[in-house]
C-alpha atoms as a PDB file:
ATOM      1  CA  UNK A   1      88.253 126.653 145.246  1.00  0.00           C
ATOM      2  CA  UNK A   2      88.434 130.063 142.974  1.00  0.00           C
ATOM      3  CA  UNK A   3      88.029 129.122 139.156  1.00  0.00           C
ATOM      4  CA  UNK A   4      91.401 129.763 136.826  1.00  0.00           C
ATOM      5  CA  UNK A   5      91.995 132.236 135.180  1.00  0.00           C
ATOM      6  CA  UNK A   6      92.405 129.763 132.318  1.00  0.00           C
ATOM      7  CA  UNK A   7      88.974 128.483 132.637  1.00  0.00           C
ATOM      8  CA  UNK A   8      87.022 131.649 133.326  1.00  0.00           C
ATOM      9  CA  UNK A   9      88.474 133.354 130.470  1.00  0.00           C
ATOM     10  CA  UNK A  10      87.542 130.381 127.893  1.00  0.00           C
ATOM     11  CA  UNK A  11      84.080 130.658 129.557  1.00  0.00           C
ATOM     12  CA  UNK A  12      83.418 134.243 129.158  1.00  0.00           C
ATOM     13  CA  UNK A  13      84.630 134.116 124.724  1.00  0.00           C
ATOM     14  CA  UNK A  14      82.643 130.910 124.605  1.00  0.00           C
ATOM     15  CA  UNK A  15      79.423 133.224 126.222  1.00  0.00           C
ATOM     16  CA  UNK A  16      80.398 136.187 123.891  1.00  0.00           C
ATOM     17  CA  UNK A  17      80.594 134.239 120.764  1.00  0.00           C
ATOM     18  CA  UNK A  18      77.215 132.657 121.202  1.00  0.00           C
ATOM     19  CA  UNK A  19      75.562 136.113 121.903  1.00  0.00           C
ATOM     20  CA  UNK A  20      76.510 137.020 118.211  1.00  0.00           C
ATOM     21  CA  UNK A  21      80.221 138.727 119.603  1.00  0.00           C
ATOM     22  CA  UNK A  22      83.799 138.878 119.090  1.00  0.00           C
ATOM     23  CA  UNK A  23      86.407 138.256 121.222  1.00  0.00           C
ATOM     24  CA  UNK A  24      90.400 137.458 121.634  1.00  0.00           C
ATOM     25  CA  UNK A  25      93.045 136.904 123.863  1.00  0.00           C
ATOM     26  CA  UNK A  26      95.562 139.553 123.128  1.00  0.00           C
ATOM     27  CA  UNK A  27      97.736 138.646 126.392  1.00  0.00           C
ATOM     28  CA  UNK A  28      97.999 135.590 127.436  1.00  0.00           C
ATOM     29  CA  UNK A  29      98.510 135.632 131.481  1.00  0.00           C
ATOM     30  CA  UNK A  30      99.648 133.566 134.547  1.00  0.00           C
ATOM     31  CA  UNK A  31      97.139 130.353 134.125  1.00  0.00           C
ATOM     32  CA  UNK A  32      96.295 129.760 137.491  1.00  0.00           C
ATOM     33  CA  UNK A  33      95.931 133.232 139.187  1.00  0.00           C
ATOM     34  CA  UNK A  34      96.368 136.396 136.510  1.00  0.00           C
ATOM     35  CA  UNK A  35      94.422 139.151 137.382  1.00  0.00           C
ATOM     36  CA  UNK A  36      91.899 139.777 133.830  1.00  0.00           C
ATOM     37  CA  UNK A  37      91.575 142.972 132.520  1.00  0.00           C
ATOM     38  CA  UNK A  38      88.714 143.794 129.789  1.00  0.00           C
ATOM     39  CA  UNK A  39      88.825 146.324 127.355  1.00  0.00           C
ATOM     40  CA  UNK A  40      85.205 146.633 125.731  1.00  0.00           C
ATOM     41  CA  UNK A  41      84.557 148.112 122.420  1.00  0.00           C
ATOM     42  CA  UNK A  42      81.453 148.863 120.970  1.00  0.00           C
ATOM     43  CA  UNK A  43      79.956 148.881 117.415  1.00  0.00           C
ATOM     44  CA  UNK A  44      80.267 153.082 117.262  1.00  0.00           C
ATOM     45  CA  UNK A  45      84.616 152.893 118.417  1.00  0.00           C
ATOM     46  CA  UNK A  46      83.489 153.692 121.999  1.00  0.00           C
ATOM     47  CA  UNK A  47      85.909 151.811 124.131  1.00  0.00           C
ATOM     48  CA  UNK A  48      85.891 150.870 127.995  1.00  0.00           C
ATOM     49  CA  UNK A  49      88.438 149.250 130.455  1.00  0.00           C
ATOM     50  CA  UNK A  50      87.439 146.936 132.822  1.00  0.00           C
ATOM     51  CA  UNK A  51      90.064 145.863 135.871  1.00  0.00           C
ATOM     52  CA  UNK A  52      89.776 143.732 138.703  1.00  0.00           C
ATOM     53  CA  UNK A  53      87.729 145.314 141.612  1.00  0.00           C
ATOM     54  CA  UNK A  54      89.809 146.485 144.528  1.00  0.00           C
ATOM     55  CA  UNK A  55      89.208 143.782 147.309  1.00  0.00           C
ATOM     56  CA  UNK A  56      87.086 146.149 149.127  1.00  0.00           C
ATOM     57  CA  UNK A  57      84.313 145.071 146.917  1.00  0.00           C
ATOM     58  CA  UNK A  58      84.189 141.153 146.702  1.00  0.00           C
ATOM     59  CA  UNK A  59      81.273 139.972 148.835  1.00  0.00           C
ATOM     60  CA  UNK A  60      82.265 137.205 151.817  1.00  0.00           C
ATOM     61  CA  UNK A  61      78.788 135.272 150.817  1.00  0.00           C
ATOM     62  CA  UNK A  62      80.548 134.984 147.243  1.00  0.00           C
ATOM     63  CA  UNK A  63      84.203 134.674 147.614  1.00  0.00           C
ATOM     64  CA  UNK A  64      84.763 133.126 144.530  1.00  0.00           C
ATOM     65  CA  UNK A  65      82.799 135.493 142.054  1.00  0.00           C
ATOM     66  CA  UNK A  66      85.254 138.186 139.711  1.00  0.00           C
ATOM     67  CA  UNK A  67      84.030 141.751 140.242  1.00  0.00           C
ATOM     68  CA  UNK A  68      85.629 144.078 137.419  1.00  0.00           C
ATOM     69  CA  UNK A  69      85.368 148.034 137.887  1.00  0.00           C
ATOM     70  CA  UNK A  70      85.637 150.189 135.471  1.00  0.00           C
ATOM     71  CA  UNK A  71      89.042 151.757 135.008  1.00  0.00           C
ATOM     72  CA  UNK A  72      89.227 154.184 131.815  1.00  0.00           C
ATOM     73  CA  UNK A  73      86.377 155.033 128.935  1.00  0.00           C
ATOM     74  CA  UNK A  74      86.424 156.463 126.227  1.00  0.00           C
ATOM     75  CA  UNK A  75      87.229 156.666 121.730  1.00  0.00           C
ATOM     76  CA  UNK A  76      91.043 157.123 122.479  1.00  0.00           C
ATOM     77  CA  UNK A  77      92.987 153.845 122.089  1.00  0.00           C
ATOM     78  CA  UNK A  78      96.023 155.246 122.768  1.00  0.00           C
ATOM     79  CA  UNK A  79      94.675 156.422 126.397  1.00  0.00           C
ATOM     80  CA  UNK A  80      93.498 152.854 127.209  1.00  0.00           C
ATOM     81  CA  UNK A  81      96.648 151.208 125.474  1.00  0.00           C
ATOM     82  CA  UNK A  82      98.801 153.235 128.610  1.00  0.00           C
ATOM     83  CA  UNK A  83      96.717 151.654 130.795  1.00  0.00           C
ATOM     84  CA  UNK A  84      97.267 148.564 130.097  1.00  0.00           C
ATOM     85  CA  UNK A  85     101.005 148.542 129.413  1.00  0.00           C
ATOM     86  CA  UNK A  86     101.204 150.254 133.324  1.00  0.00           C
ATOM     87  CA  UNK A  87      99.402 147.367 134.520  1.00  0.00           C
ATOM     88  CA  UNK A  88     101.686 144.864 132.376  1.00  0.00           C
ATOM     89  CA  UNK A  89     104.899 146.610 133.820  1.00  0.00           C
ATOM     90  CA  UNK A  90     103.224 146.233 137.699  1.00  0.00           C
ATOM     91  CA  UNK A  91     101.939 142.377 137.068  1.00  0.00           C
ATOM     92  CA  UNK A  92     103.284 140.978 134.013  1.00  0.00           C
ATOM     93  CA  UNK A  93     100.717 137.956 134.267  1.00  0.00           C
ATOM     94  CA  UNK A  94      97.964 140.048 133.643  1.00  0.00           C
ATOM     95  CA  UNK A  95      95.415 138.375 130.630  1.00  0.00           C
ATOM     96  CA  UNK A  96      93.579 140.974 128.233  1.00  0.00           C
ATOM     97  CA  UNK A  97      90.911 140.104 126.805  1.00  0.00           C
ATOM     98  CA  UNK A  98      89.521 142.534 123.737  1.00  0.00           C
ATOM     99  CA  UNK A  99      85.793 142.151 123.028  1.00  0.00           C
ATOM    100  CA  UNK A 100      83.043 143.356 121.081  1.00  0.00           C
ATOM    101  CA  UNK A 101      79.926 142.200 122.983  1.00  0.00           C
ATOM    102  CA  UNK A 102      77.211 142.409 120.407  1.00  0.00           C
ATOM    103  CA  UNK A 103      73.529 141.745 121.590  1.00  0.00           C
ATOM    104  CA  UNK A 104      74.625 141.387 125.257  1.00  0.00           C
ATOM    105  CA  UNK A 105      75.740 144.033 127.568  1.00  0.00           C
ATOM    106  CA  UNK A 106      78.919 143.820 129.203  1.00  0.00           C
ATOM    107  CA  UNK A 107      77.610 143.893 132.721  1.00  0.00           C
ATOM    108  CA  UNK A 108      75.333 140.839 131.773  1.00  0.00           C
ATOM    109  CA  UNK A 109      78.750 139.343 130.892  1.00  0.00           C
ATOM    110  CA  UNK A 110      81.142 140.709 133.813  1.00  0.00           C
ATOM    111  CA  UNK A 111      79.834 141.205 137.170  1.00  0.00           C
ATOM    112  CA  UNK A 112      80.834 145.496 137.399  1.00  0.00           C
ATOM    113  CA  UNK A 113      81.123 147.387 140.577  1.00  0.00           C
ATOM    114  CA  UNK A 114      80.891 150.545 140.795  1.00  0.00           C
ATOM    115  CA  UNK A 115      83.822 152.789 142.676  1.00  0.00           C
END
C-alpha cells in the first residue's frame, strides 16, 4: 500500500525542519493520491522545480518509493511560477511544497532521477 500524499508530505517538513530548514505547504492537494511537486530554493535565490518522475523511472523492486525529476532551474520566479500554474490547470490536486533545505541536500531529502 503506497503512502498518502498527506502523510509523506508531513514527513518530508518534519525531516526539513529538523535539518535546520524551512518549509510550507503553499497548495494543499488531493489527500490520498496528489501528485507533489517541489520547488527548492536555496540560501543565494537559486531556485529548482522538482515534479513527479515519469513512470518510466519507478523501480518494480520499489513500487512504493516517490522519484521526483527535475523540471525547471533557475533565479527567475516568475519562470517556475508558470510551471506550476500549467500543472495546477492539468491536475488541480497537485500539493506544492516550497522549501529551503538548509544543511541537507535536496536529493538526501527527495529521491531525484535524472531524465
Amino acid at each position: 500500500m503506497r503512502v498518502t500524499s498527506d502523510l509523506w508530505v508531513s514527513a518530508l517538513l518534519r525531516r526539513i525542519f529538523s535539518a535546520g530548514g524551512f518549509a510550507a505547504v503553499v497548495k494543499r492537494g488531493a489527500t490520498e493520491a496528489g501528485a507533489v511537486f517541489v520547488l527548492a530554493r536555496d540560501r543565494m535565490g537559486e531556485m529548482a522545480l522538482y515534479g513527479p518522475a515519469p513512470q518510466t523511472s519507478y523501480d518494480s523492486a520499489m513500487p512504493d518509493d516517490r522519484f521526483f525529476t527535475l523540471l525547471a532551474a533557475g533565479d527567475d520566479a516568475a519562470v517556475l511560477d508558470a510551471r506550476l500554474e500549467r500543472e495546477k490547470k492539468f491536475d488541480p490536486d497537485i500539493w506544492v511544497v516550497e522549501i529551503e533545505a538548509g544543511a541537507i541536500s535536496v536529493e538526501e531529502l527527495i529521491s531525484v532521477k535524472m531524465p
